[in-house]
Protein backbone atom coordinates (compact mmCIF):
# COMPACT_ATOMS: atom_id res chain seq x y z
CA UNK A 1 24.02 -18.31 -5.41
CA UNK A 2 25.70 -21.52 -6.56
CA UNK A 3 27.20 -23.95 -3.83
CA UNK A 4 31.36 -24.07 -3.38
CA UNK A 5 33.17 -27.10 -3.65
CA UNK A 6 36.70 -26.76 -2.77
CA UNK A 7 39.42 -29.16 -3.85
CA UNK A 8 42.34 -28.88 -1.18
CA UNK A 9 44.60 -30.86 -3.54
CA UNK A 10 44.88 -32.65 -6.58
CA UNK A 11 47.38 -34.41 -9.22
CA UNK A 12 45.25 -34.48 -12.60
CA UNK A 13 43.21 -32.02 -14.45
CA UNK A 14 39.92 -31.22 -12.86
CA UNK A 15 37.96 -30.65 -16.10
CA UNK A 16 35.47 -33.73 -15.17
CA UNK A 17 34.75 -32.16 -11.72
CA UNK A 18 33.89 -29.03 -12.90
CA UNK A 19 31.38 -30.65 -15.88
CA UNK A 20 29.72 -32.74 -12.71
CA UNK A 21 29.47 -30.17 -10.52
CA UNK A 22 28.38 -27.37 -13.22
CA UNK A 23 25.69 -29.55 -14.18
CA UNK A 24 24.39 -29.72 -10.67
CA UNK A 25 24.30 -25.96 -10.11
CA UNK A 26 27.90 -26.09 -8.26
CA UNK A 27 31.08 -23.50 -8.81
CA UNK A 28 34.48 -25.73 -8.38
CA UNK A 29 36.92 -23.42 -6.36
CA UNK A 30 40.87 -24.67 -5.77
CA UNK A 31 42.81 -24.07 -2.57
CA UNK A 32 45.41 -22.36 -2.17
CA UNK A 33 48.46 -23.77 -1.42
CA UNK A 34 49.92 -23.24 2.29
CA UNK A 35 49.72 -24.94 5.87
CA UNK A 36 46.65 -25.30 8.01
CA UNK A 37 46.03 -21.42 8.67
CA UNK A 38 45.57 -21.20 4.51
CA UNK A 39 43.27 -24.51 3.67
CA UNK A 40 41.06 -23.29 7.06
CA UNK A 41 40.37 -19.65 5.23
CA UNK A 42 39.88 -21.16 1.89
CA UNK A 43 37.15 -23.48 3.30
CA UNK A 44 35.13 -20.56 5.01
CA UNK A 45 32.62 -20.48 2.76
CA UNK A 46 32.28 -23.86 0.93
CA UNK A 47 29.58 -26.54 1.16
CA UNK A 48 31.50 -29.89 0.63
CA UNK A 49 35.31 -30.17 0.21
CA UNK A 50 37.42 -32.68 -1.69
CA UNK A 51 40.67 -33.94 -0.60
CA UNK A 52 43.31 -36.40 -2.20
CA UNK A 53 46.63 -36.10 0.57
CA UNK A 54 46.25 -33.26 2.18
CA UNK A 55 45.48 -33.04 5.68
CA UNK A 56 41.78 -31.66 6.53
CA UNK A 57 42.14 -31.29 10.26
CA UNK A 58 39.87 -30.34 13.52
CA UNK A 59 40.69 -26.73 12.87
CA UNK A 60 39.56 -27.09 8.87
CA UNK A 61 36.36 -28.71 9.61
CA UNK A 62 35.63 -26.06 12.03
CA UNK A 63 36.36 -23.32 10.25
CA UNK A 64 33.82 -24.99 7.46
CA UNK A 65 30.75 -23.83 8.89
CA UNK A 66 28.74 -24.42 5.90
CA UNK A 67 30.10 -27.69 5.09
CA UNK A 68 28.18 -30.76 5.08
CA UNK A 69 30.39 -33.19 3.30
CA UNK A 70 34.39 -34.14 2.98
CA UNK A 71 34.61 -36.62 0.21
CA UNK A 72 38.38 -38.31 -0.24
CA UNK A 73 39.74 -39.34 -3.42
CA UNK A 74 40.65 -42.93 -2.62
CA UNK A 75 39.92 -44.90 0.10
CA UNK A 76 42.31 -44.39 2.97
CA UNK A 77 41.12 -41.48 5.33
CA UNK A 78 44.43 -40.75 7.80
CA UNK A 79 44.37 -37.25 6.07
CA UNK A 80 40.85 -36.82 7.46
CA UNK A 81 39.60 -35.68 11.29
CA UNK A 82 36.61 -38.05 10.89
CA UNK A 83 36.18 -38.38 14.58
CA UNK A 84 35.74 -33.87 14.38
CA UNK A 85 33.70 -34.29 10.69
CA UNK A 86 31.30 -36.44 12.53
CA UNK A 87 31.46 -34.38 15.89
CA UNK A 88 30.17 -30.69 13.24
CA UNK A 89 27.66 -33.01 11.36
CA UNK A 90 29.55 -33.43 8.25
CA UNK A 91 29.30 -36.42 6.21
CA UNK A 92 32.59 -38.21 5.33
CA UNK A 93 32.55 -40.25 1.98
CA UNK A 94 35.09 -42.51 -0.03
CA UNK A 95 35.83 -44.17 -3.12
CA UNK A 96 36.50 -47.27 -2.38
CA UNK A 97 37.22 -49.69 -5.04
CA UNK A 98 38.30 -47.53 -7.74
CA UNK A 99 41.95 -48.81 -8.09
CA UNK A 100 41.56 -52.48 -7.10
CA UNK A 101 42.87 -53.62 -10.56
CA UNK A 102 45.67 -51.42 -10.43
CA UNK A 103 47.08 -51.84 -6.86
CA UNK A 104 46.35 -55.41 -7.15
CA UNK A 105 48.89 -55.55 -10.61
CA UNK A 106 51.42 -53.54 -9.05
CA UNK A 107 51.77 -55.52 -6.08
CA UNK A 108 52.28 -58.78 -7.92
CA UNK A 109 54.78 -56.91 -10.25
CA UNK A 110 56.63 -55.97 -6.94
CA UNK A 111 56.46 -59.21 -6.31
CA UNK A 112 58.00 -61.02 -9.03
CA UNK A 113 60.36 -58.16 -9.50
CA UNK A 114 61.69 -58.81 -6.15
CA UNK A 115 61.24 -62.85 -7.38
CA UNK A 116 63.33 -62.59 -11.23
CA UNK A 117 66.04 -59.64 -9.43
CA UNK A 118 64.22 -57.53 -12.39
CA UNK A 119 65.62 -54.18 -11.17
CA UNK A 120 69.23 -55.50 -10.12
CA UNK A 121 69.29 -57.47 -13.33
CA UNK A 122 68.57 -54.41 -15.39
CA UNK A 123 70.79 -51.70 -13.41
CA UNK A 124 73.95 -54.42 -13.84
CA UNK A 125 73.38 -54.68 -17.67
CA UNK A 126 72.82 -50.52 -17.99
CA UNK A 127 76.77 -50.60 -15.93
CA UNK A 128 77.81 -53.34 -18.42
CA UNK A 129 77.86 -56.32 -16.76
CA UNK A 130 76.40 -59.55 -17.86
CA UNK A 131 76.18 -62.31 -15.06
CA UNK A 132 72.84 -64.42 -14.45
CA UNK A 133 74.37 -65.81 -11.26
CA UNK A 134 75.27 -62.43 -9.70
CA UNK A 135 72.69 -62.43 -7.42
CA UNK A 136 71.98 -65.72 -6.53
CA UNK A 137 69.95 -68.52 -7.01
CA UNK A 138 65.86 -67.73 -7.86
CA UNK A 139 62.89 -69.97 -7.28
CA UNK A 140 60.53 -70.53 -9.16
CA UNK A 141 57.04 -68.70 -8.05
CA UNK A 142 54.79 -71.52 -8.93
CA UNK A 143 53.75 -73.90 -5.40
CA UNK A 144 55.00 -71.05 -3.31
CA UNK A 145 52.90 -69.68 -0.18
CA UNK A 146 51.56 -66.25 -0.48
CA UNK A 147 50.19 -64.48 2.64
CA UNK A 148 47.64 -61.73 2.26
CA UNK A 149 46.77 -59.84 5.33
CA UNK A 150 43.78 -57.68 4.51
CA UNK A 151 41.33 -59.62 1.95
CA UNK A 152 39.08 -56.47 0.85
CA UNK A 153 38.63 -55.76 -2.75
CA UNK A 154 42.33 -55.14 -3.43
CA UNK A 155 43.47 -58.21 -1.63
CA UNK A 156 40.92 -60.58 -3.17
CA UNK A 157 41.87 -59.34 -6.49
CA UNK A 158 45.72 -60.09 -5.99
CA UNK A 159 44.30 -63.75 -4.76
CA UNK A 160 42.81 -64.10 -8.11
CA UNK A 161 45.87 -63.33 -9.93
CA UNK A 162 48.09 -65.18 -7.34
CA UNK A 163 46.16 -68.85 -8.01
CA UNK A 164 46.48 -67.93 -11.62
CA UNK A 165 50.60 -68.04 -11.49
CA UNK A 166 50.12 -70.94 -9.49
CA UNK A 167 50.60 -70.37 -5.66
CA UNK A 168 48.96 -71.22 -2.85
CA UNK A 169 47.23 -68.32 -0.96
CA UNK A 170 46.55 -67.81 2.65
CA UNK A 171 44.42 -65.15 3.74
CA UNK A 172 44.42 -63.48 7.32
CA UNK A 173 41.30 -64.84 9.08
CA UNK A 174 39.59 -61.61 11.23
CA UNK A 175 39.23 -62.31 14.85
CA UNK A 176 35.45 -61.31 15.08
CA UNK A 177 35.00 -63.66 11.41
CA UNK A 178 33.97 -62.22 8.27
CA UNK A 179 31.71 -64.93 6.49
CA UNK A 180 33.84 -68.31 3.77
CA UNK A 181 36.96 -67.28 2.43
CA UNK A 182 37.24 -65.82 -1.38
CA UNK A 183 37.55 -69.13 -3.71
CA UNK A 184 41.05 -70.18 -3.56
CA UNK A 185 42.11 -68.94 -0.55
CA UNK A 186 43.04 -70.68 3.24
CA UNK A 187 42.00 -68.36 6.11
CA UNK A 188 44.44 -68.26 8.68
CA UNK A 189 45.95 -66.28 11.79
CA UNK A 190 48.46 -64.06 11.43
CA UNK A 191 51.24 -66.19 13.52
CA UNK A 192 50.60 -68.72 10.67
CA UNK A 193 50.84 -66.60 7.58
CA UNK A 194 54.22 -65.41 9.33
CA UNK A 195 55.42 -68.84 9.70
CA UNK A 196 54.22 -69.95 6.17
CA UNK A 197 54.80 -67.77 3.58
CA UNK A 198 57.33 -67.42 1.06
CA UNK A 199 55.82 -63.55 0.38
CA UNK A 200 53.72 -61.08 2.42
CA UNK A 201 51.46 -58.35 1.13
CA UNK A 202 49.96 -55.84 2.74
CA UNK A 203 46.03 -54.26 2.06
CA UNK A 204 44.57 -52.92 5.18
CA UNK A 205 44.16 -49.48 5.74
CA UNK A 206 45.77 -47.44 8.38
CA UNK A 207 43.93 -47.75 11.67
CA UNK A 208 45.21 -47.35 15.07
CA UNK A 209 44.86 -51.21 14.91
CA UNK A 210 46.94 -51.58 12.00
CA UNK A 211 49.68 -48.70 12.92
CA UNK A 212 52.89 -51.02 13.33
CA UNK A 213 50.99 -53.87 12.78
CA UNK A 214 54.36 -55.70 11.24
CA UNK A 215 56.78 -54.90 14.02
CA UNK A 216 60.05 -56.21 14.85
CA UNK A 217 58.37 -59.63 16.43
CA UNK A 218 56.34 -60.20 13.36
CA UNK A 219 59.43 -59.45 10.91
CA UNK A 220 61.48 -61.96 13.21
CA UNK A 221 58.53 -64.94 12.51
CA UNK A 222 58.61 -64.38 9.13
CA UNK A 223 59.98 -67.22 7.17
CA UNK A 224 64.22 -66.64 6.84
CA UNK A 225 64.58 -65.51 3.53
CA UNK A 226 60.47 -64.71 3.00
CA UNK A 227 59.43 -61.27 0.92
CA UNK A 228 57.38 -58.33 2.06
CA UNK A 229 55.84 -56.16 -0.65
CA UNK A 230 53.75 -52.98 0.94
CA UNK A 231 51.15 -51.12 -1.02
CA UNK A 232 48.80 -50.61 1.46
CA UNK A 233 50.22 -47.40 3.92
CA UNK A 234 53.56 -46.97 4.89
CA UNK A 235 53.07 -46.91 8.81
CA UNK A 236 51.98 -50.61 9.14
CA UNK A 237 55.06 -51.41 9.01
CA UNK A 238 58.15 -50.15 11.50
CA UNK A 239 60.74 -49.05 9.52
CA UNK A 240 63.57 -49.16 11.37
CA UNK A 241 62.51 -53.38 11.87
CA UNK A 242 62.19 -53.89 8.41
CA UNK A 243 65.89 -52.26 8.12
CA UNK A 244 67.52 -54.23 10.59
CA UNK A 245 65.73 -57.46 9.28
CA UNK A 246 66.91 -57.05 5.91
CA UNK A 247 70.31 -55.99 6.93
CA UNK A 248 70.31 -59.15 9.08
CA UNK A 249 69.80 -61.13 5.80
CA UNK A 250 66.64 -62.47 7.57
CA UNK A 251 64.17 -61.56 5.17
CA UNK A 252 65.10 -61.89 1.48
CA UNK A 253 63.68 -58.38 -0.05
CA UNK A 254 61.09 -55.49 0.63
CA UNK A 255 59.41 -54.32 -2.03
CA UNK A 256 57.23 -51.24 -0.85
CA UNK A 257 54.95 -48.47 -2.44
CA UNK A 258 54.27 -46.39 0.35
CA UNK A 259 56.31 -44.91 3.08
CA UNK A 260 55.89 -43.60 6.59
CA UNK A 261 57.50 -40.58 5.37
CA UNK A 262 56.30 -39.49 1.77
CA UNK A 263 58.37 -38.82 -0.32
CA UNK A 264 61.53 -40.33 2.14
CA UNK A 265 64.53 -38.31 3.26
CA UNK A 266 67.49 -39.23 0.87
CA UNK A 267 69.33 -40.69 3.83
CA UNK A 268 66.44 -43.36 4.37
CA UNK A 269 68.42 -46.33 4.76
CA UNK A 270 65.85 -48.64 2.81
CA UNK A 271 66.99 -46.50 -0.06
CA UNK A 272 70.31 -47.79 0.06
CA UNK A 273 69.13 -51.64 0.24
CA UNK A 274 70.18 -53.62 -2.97
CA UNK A 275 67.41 -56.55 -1.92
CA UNK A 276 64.53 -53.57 -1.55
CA UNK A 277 62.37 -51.93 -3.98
CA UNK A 278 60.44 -48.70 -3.36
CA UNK A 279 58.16 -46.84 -6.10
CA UNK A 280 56.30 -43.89 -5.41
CA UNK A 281 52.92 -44.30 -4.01
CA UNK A 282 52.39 -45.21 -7.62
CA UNK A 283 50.06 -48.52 -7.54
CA UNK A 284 46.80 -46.93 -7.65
CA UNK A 285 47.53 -45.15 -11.03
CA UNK A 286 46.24 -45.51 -14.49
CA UNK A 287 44.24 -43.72 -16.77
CA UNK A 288 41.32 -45.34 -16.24
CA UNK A 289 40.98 -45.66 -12.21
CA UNK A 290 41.92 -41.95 -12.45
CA UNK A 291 39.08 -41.31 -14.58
CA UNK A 292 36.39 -43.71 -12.32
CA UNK A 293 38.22 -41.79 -9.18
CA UNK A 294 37.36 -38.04 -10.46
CA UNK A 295 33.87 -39.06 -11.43
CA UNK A 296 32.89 -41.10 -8.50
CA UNK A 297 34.38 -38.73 -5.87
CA UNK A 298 32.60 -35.78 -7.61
CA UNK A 299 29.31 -37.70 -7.71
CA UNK A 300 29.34 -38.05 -4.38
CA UNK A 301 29.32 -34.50 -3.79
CA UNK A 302 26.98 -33.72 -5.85
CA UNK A 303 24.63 -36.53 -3.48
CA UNK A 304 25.10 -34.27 -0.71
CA UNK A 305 24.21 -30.97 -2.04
CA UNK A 306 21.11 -32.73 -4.16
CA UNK A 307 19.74 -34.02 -0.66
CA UNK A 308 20.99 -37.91 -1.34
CA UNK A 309 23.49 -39.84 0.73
CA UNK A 310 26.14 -40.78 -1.20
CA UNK A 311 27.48 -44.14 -2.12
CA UNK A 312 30.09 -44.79 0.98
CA UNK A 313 29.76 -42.84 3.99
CA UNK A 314 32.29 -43.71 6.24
CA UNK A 315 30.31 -41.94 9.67
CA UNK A 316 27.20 -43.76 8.88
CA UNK A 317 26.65 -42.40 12.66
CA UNK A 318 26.59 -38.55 11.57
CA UNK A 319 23.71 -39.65 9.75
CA UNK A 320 21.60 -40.34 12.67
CA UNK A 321 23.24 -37.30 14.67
CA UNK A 322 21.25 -33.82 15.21
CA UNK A 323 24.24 -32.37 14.74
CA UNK A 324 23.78 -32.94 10.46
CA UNK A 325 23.96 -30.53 8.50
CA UNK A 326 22.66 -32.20 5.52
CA UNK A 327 19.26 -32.83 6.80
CA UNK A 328 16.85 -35.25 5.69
CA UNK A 329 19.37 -37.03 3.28
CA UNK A 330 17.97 -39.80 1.33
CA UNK A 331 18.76 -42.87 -0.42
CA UNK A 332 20.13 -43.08 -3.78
């Protein structure tokens, strides 16, 4: 009988998946759609499940009992009960990396949009107006101060780009250390990349460290009239601060991917902010990171059931655990 690998969600054609998993003796099943109670019957019988958004739960894992690994599209894993995964003996993978390029491009286009007035320039011209002052003066982006907080692959690659327009970068230093800062960039704390820089970006994941990590306090230190552009989740920042501060005229713009609440409730009030730009969890997105995503997340599975750990196991500890189900794995 061929091994069941159930997709819980998904926004592209899963033609590569099934080719992959075919080709390793594997049947590619879809979930249906519904709450908890529906994704928990559909994953009875499988022996790995994917996931892009939606949530896998305690109750999902449990009702898995032949699972042995949840791989996520993507990197971030707040969808995920790893703590339960690792408490059945199922392996939890990622794919980290895939969209580096992309997220690193759209947060530097978020940037300078929010830097040239791009979007308020173009909406006044599509009502008819035609005034280069109307929003007031610009600076120019060369010799300003960007702050990165979060300097994995996504945030070294918009360091890269940043030197190239011309800016200096800072990079939040980690209090346990992490080894000499990527080429071009100043470590620092995070009191002084609030104090010095002209624009903030965001790349961490969403940790119970990082939940709220820019709070009101943090908004309040940043320089008057400084930039925040958000592509990493939408909880590490509060909300309601970042409202108030740009209502306040403190901060100069927002320019944010992702949301706390996905997609927002009409009556979000950042919607109706002239100075803020939101797209929708959009950054990661092109044809080819797509492509690397399906392929990567689907080799992964195909790891498990073959016996081989896969490329990024996020509980490296369920490997060492009785409790795994997917005895005996071995290197790649």
């Amino acid at each position: 009988m061929a091994q069941r690998v159930l997709v819980t969600d998904h926004a592209w054609e899963l033609d590569i998946e099934r080719e992959i998993l075919a080709a390793a003796g594997a049947e590619l099943i879809v979930a249906p759609p519904g709450g908890e109670q529906a994704l928990a019957a559909a994953s009875a019988a499988t022996d790995a499940i994917l996931t892009n958004w939606r949530p896998v739960p305690a109750a999902v894992l449990e009702a898995a009992t032949s699972c042995l690994a949840v791989v996520r599209y993507g990197v971030g894993l707040d969808n995920i009960d790893v703590a339960a995964a690792s408490r059945l003996g199922i392996v939890v993978a990622n794919v980290p990396g895939f969209c580096a390029d992309e997220v690193a491009e759209h947060a530097l286009a978020l940037m300078l949009a929010l830097q040239r007035r791009v979007v308020r320039f173009a909406d006044q011209t599509r009502s008819g107006g035609w005034d280069h002052l109307a929003f007031g003066p610009m600076r120019r982006v060369r010799g300003q101060v960007l702050g990165i907080v979060g300097l994995g692959r996504i945030g070294r690659a918009v360091a890269e780009r940043a030197a190239g327009l011309g800016m200096t970068v800072l990079g939040l230093a980690r209090p346990e250390g992490s080894g000499p800062a990527p080429p071009g960039v100043a470590l620092a704390s995070l009191a002084d990349l609030l104090a010095r820089s002209d624009v903030l970006t965001l790349h961490v994941p969403l940790t119970d460290a990082t939940r709220g990590l820019i709070g009101a306090a943090e908004l309040a230190a940043m320089k008057p009239g400084a930039l925040l552009v958000n592509t990493s989740r939408g909880a590490v920042v509060d909300g309601g601060a970042l409202v108030d501060a740009l209502r306040r005229g403190h901060l100069g713009g927002a320019a944010l991917d992702v949301l706390a609440r996905e997609p927002p409730a009409p009556s979000d009030p950042l919607l109706a902010l002239d100075q803020v730009i939101v797209t929708p969890h959009a950054a990661a997105f092109s044809i080819e990171s797509t492509l690397e995503l399906q392929r990567r997340a689907a080799a992964s599975v195909v790891a498990v059931l073959g016996g081989v750990r896969p490329a990024h196991v996020v509980n490296p500890e369920v490997l060492r655990s009785p409790a795994l189900r997917a005895t005996a794995l071995s290197a790649a």
